[in-house]
C-alpha atoms as a PDB file:
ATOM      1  CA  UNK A   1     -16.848 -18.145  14.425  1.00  0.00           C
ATOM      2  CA  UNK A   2     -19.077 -19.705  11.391  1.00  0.00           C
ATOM      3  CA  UNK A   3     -20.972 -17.041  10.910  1.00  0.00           C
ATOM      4  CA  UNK A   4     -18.603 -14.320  11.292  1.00  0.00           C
ATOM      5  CA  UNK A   5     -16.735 -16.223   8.400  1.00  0.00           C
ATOM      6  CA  UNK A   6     -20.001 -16.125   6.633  1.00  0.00           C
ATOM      7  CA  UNK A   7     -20.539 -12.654   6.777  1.00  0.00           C
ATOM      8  CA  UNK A   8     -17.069 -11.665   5.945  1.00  0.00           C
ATOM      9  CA  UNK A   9     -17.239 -13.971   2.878  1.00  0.00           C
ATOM     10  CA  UNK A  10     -20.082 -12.824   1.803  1.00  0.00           C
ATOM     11  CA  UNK A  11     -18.813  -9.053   2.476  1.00  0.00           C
ATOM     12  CA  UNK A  12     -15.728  -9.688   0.615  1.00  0.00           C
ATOM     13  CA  UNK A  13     -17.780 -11.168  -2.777  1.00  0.00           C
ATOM     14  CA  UNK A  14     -19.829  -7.992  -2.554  1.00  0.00           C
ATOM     15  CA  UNK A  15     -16.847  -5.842  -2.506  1.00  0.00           C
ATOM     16  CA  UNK A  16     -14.901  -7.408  -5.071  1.00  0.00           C
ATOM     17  CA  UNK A  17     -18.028  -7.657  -7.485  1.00  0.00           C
ATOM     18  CA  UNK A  18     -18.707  -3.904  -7.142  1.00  0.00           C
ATOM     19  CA  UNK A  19     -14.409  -3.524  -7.845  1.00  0.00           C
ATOM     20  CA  UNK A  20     -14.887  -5.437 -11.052  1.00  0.00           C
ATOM     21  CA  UNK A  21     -18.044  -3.072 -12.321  1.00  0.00           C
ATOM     22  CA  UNK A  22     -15.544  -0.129 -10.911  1.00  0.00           C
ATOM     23  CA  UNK A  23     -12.630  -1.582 -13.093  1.00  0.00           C
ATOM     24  CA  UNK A  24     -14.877  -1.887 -16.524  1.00  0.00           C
ATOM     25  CA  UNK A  25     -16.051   1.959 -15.920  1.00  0.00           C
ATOM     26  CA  UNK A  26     -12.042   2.966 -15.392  1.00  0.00           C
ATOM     27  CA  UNK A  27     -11.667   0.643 -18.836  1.00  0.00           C
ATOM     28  CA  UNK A  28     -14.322   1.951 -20.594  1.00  0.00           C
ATOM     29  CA  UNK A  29     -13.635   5.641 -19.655  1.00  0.00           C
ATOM     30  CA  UNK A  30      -9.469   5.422 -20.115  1.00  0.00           C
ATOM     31  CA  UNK A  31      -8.838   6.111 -16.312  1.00  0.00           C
ATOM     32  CA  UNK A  32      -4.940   5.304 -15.567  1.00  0.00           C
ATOM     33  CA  UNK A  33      -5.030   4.206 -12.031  1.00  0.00           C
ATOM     34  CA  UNK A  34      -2.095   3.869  -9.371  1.00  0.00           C
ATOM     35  CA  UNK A  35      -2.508   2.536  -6.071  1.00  0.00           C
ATOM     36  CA  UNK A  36       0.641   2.405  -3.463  1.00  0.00           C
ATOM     37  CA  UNK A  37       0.825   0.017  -1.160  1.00  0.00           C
ATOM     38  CA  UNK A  38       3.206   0.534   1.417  1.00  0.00           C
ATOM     39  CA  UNK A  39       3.503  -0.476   5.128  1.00  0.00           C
ATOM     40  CA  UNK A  40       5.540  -2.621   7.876  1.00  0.00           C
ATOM     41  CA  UNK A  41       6.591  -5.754   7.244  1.00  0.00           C
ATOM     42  CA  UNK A  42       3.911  -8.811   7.956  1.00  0.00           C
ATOM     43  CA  UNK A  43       1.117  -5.831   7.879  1.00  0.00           C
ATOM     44  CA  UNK A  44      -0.611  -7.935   4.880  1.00  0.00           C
ATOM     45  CA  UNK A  45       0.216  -6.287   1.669  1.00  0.00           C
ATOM     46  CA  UNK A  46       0.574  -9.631  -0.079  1.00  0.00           C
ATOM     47  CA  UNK A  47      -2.830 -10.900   1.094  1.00  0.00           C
ATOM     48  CA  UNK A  48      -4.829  -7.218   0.571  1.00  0.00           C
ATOM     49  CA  UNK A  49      -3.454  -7.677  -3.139  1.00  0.00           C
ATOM     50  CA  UNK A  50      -4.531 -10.660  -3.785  1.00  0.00           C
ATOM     51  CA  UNK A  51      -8.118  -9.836  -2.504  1.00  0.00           C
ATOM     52  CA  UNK A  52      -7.900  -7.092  -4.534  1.00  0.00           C
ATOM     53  CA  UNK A  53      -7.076  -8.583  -8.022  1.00  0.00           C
ATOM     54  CA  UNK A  54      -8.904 -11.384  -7.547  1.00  0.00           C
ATOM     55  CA  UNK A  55     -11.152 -10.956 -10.014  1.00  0.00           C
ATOM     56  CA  UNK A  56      -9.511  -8.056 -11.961  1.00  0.00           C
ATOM     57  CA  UNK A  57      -9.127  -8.113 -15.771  1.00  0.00           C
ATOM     58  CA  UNK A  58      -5.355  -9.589 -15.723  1.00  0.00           C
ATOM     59  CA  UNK A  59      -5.135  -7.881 -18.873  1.00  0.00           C
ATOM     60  CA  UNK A  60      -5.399  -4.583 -17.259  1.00  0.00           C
ATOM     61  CA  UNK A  61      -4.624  -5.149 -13.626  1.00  0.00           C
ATOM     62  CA  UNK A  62      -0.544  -4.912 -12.938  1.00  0.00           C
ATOM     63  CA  UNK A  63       1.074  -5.700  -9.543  1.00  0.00           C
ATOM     64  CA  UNK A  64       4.654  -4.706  -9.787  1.00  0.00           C
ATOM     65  CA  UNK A  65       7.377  -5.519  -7.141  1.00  0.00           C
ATOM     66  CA  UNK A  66      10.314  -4.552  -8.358  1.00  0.00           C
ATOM     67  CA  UNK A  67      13.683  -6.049  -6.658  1.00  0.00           C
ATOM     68  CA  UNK A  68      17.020  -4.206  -5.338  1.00  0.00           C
ATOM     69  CA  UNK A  69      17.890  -1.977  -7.765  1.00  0.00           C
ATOM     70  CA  UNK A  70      20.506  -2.520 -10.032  1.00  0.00           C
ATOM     71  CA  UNK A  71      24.486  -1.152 -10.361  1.00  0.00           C
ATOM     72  CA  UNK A  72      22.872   0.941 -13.327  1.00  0.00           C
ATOM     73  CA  UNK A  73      19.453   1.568 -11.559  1.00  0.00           C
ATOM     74  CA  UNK A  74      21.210   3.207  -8.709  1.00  0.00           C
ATOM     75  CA  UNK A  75      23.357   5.746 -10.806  1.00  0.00           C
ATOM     76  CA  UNK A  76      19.820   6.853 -12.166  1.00  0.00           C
ATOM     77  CA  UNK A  77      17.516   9.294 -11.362  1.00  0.00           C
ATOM     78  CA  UNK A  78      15.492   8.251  -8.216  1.00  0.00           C
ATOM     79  CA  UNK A  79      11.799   8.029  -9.887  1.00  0.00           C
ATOM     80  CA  UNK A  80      13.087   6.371 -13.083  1.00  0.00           C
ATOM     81  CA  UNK A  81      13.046   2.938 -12.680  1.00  0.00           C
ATOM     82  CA  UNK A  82       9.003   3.261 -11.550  1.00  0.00           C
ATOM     83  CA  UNK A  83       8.241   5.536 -14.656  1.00  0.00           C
ATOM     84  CA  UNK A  84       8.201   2.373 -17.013  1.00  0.00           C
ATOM     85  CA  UNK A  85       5.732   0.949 -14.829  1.00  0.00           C
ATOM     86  CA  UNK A  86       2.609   3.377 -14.590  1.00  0.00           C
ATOM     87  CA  UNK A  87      -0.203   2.212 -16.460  1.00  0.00           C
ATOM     88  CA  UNK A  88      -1.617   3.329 -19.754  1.00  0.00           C
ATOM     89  CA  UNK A  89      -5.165   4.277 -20.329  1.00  0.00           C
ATOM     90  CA  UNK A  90      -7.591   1.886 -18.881  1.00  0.00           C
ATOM     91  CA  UNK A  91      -4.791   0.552 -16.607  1.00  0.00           C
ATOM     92  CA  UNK A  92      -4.252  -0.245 -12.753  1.00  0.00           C
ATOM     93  CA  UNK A  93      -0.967  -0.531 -11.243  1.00  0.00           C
ATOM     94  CA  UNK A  94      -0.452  -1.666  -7.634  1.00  0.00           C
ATOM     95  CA  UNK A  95       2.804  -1.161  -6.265  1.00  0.00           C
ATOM     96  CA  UNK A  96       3.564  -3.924  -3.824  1.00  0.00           C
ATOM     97  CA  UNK A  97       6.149  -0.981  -1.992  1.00  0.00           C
ATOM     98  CA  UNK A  98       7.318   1.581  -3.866  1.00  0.00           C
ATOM     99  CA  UNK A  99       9.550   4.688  -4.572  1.00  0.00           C
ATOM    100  CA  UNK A 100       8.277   5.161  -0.576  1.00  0.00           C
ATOM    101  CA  UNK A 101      11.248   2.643  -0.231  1.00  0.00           C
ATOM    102  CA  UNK A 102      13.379   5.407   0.137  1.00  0.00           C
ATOM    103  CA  UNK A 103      11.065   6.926   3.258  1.00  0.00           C
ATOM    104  CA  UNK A 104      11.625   3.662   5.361  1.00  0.00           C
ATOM    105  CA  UNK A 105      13.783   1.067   4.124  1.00  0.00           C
ATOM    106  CA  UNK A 106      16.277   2.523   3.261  1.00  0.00           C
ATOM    107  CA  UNK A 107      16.989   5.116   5.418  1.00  0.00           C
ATOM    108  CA  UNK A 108      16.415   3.124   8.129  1.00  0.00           C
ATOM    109  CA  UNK A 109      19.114   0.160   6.637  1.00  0.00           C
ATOM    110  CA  UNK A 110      21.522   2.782   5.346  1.00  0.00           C
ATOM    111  CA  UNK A 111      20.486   1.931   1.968  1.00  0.00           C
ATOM    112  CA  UNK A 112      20.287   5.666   0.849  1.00  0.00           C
ATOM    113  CA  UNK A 113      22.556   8.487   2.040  1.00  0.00           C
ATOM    114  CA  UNK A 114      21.216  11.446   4.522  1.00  0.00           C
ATOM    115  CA  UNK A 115      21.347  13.697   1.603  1.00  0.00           C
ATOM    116  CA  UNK A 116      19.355  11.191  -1.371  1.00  0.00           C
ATOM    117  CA  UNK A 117      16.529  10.348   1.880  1.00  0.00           C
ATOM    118  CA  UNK A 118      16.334  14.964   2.426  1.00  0.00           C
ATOM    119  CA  UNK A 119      16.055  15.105  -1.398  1.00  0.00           C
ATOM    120  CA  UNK A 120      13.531  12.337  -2.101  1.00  0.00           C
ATOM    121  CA  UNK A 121      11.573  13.899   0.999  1.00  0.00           C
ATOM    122  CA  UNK A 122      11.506  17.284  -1.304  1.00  0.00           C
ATOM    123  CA  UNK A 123      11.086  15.528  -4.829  1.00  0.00           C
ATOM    124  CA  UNK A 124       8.159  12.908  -3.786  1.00  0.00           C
ATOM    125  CA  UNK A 125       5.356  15.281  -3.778  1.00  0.00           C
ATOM    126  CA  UNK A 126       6.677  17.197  -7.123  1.00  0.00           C
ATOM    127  CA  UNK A 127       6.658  13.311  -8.814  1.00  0.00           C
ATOM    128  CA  UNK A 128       3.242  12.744  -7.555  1.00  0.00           C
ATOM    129  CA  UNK A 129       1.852  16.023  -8.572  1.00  0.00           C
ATOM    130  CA  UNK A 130       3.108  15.456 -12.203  1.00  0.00           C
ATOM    131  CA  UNK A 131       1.522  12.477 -12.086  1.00  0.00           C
ATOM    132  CA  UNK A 132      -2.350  13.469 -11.118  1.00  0.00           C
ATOM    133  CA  UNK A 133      -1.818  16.812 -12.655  1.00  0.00           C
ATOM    134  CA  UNK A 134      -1.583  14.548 -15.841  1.00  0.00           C
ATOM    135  CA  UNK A 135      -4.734  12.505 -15.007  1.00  0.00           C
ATOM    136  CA  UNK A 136      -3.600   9.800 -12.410  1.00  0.00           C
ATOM    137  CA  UNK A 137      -5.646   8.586 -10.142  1.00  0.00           C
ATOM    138  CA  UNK A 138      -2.947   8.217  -7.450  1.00  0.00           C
ATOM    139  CA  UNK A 139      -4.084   6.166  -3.866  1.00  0.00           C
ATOM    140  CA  UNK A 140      -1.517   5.776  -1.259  1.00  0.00           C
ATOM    141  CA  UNK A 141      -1.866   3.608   1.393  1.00  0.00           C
ATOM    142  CA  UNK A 142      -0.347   2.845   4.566  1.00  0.00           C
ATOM    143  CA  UNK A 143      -1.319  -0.608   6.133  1.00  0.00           C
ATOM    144  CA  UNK A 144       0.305  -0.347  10.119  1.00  0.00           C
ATOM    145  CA  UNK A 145       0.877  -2.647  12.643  1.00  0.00           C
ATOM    146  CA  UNK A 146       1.539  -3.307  16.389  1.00  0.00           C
ATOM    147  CA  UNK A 147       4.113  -3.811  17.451  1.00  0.00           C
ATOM    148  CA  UNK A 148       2.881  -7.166  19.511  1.00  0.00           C
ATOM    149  CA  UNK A 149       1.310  -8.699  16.122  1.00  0.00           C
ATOM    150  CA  UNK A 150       4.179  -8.110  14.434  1.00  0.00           C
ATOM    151  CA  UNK A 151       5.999 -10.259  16.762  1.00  0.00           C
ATOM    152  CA  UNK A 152       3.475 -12.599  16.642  1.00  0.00           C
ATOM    153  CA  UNK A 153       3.543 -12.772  12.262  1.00  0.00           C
ATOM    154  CA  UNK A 154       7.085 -12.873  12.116  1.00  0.00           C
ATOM    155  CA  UNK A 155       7.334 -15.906  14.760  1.00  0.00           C
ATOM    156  CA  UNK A 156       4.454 -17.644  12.571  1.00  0.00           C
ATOM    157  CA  UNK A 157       6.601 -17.227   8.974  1.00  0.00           C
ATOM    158  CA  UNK A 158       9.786 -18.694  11.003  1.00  0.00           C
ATOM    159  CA  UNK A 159       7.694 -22.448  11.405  1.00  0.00           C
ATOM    160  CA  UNK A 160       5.046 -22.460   8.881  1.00  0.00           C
ATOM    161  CA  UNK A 161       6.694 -23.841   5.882  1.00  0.00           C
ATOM    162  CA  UNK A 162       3.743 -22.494   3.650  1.00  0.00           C
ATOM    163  CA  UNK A 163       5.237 -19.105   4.543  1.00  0.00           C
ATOM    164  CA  UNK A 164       9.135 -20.157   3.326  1.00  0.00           C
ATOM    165  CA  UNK A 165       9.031 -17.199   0.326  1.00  0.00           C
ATOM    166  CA  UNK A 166       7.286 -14.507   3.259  1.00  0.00           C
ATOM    167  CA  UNK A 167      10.967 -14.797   5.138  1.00  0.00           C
ATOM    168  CA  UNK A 168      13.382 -12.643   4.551  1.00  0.00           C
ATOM    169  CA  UNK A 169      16.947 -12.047   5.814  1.00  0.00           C
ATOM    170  CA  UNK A 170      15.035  -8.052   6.973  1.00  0.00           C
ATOM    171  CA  UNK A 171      12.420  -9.744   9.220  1.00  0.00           C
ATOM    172  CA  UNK A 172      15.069  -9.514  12.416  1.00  0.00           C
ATOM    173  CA  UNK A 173      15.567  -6.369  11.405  1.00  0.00           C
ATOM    174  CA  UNK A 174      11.783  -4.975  11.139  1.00  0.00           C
ATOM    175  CA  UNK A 175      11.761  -6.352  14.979  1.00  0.00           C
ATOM    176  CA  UNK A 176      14.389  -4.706  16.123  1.00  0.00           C
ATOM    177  CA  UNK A 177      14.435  -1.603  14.232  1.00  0.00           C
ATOM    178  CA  UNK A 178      10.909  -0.917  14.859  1.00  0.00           C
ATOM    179  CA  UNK A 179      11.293   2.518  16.937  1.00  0.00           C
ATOM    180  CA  UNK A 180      13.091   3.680  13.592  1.00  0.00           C
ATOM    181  CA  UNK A 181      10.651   2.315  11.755  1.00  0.00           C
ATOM    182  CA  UNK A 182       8.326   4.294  13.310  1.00  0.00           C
ATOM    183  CA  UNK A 183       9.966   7.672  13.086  1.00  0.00           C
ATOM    184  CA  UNK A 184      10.506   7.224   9.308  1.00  0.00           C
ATOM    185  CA  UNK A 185       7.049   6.219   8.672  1.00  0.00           C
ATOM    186  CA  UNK A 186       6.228   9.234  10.750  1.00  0.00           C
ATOM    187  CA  UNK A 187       8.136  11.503   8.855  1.00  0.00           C
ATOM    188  CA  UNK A 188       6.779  10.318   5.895  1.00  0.00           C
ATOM    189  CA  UNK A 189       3.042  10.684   6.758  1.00  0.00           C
ATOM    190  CA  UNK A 190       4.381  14.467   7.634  1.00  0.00           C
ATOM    191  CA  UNK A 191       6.099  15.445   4.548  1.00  0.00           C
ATOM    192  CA  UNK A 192       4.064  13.948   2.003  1.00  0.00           C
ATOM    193  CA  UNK A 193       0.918  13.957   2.679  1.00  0.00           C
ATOM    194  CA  UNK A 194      -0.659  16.621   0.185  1.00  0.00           C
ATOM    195  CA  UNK A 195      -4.396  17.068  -0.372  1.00  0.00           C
ATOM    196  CA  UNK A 196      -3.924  16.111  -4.178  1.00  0.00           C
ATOM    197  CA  UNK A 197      -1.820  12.912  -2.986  1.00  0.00           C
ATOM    198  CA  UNK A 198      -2.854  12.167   0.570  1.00  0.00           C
ATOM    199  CA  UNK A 199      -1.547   9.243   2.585  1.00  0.00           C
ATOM    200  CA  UNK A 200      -4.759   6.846   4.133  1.00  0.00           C
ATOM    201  CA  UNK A 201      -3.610   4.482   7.134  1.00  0.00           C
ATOM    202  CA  UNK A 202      -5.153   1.398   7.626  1.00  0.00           C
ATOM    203  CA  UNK A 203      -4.965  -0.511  10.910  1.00  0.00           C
ATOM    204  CA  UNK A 204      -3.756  -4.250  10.032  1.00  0.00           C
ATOM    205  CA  UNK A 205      -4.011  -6.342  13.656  1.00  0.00           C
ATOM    206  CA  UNK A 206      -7.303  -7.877  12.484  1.00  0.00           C
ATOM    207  CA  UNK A 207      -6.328  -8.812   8.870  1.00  0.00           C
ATOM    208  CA  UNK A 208     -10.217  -9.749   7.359  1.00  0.00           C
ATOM    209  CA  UNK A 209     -11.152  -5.957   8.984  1.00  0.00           C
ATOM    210  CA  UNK A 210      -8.212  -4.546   7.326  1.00  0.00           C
ATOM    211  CA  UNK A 211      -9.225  -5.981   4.194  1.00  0.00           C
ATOM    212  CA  UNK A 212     -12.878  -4.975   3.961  1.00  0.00           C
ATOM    213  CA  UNK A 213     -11.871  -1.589   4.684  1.00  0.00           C
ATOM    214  CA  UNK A 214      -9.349  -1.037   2.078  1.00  0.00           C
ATOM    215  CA  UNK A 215     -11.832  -2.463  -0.336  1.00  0.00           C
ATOM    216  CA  UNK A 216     -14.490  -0.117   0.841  1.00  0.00           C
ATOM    217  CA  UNK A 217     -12.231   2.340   0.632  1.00  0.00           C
ATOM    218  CA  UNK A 218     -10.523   2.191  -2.795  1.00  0.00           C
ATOM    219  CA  UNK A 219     -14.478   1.947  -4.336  1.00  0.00           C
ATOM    220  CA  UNK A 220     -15.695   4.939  -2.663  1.00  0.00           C
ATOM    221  CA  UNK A 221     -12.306   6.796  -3.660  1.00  0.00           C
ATOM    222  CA  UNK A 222     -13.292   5.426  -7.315  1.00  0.00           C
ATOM    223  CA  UNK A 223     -16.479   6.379  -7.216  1.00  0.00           C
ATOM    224  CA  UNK A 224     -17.991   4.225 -10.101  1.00  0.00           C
ATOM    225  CA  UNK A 225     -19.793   1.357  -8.793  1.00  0.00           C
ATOM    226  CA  UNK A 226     -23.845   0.922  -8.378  1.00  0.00           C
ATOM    227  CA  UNK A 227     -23.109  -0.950  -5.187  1.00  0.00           C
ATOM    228  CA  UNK A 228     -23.796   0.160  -2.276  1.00  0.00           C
ATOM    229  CA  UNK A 229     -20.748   0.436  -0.346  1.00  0.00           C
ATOM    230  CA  UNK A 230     -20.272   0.958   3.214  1.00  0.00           C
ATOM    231  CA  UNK A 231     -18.153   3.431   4.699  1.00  0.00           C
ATOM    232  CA  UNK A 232     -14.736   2.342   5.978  1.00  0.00           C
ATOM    233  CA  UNK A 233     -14.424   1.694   9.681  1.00  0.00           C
ATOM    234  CA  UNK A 234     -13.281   5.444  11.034  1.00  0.00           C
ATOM    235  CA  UNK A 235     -11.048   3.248  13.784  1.00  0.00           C
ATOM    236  CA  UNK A 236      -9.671   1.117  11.152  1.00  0.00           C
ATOM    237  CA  UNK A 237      -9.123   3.534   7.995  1.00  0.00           C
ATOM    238  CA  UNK A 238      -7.360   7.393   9.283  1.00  0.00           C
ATOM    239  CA  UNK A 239      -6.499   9.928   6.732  1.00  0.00           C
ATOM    240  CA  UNK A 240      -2.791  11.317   8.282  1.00  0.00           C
ATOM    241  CA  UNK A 241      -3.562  13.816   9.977  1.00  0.00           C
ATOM    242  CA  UNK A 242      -6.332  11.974  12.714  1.00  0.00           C
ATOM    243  CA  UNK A 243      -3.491   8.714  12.388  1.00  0.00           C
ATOM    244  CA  UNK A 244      -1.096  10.647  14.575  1.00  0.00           C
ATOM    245  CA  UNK A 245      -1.195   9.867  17.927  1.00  0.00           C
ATOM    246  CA  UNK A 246      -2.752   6.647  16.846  1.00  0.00           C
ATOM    247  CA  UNK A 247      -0.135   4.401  15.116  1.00  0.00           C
ATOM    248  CA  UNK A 248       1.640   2.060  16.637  1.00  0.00           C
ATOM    249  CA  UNK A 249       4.986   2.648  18.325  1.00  0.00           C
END
């Protein structure tokens, strides 16, 4: 157990130093970077972020969040309450979920109607090629889950009081919703995955594994680090099309 720690610690320090060099090259050169961060709930978005931006410049390095949109937000086009927060040159902005909220969430909840969820499904990719036909460096990512350590998680954030701001009044939900879930991540995957925005899916069970991968992963997408950087587990990190069949249901 010790020295497994070991080596992951050590693996992790290696990967974020070689992000940092990567982040002063995107500075230097003016690179406007976006990376999407979606996925089930308890699949570890909040901890992948934070060994992410570790050791980011915090002057450059957004994570945005954003809450339920407002009475005003609503009556607004879809994309336009993300516009404000793409970065500027030199900039990365992870999105902690994202417009993709409207491919699960919502849907699923009845958040959206069947005709805003058919019309997002159509708009998504035209957004996202207006964005890296502009310059973006646009990485989506999927982090998935089984369905048995989700269970597992959610029981854990019910009676560890450290985890009081992970619970949410959805977490029932993401239980027993999870077939439909499933089908709208699915869909998803199907409909907007395009070869200048392509969807990567991480598998999540073992959370350190999940980690190093995405870190490998972003840095060889980036491409600007004198490190030498593994490549990402092919069980662990699946481009779309070789995820299907694979993810959990």
């Amino acid at each position: 157990m010790g020295k497994k720690s070991d080596a992951y610690d050590a693996e992790l320090e290696h990967l974020q130093l070689a992000l940092v060099q990567t982040q002063a090259w995107t500075i230097e050169h003016g690179s406007r970077v976006v990376i999407v961060l979606e996925g089930r709930d308890t699949a570890g978005k909040d901890g992948a972020i934070k060994r992410v931006t570790e050791y980011m410049s915090p002057r450059q390095t957004r994570v945005v969040a954003l809450p339920k949109p407002s009475d005003r937000e609503t009556s607004q086009w879809y994309f336009q309450r993300y516009v404000p927060h793409l970065p500027a040159a030199g900039e990365t902005v992870i999105f902690n979920r994202s417009w993709y909220n409207r491919a699960g969430v919502e849907p699923v909840m009845g958040y959206c109607t069947p005709e805003q969820y058919a019309q997002f499904m159509t708009d998504a990719p035209r957004f996202e090629r207006m964005l890296t036909d502009d310059g973006v460096v646009l990485i989506k990512i999927w982090l998935d889950i089984s369905r048995q350590e989700q269970a597992k998680r959610l029981k854990e954030r019910r009676v560890d009081p450290l985890k009081k701001f992970k619970l949410s009044s959805l977490d029932a939900e993401a239980e027993a919703r999870f077939d439909a879930y499933s089908d709208a991540r699915d869909r998803m995957l199907d409909e907007t995955d395009r070869p200048f925005a392509p969807w990567t899916v991480i598998a999540t069970d073992d959370k350190k594994t999940a980690r190093i991968n995405l870190l490998r992963y972003v840095l060889r997408t980036l491409d600007h680090t004198d490190a030498k950087i593994e490549k990402p587990d092919p069980d662990v990190v699946l481009t779309a099309a070789k995820a299907k069949g694979r993810l959990a249901r």
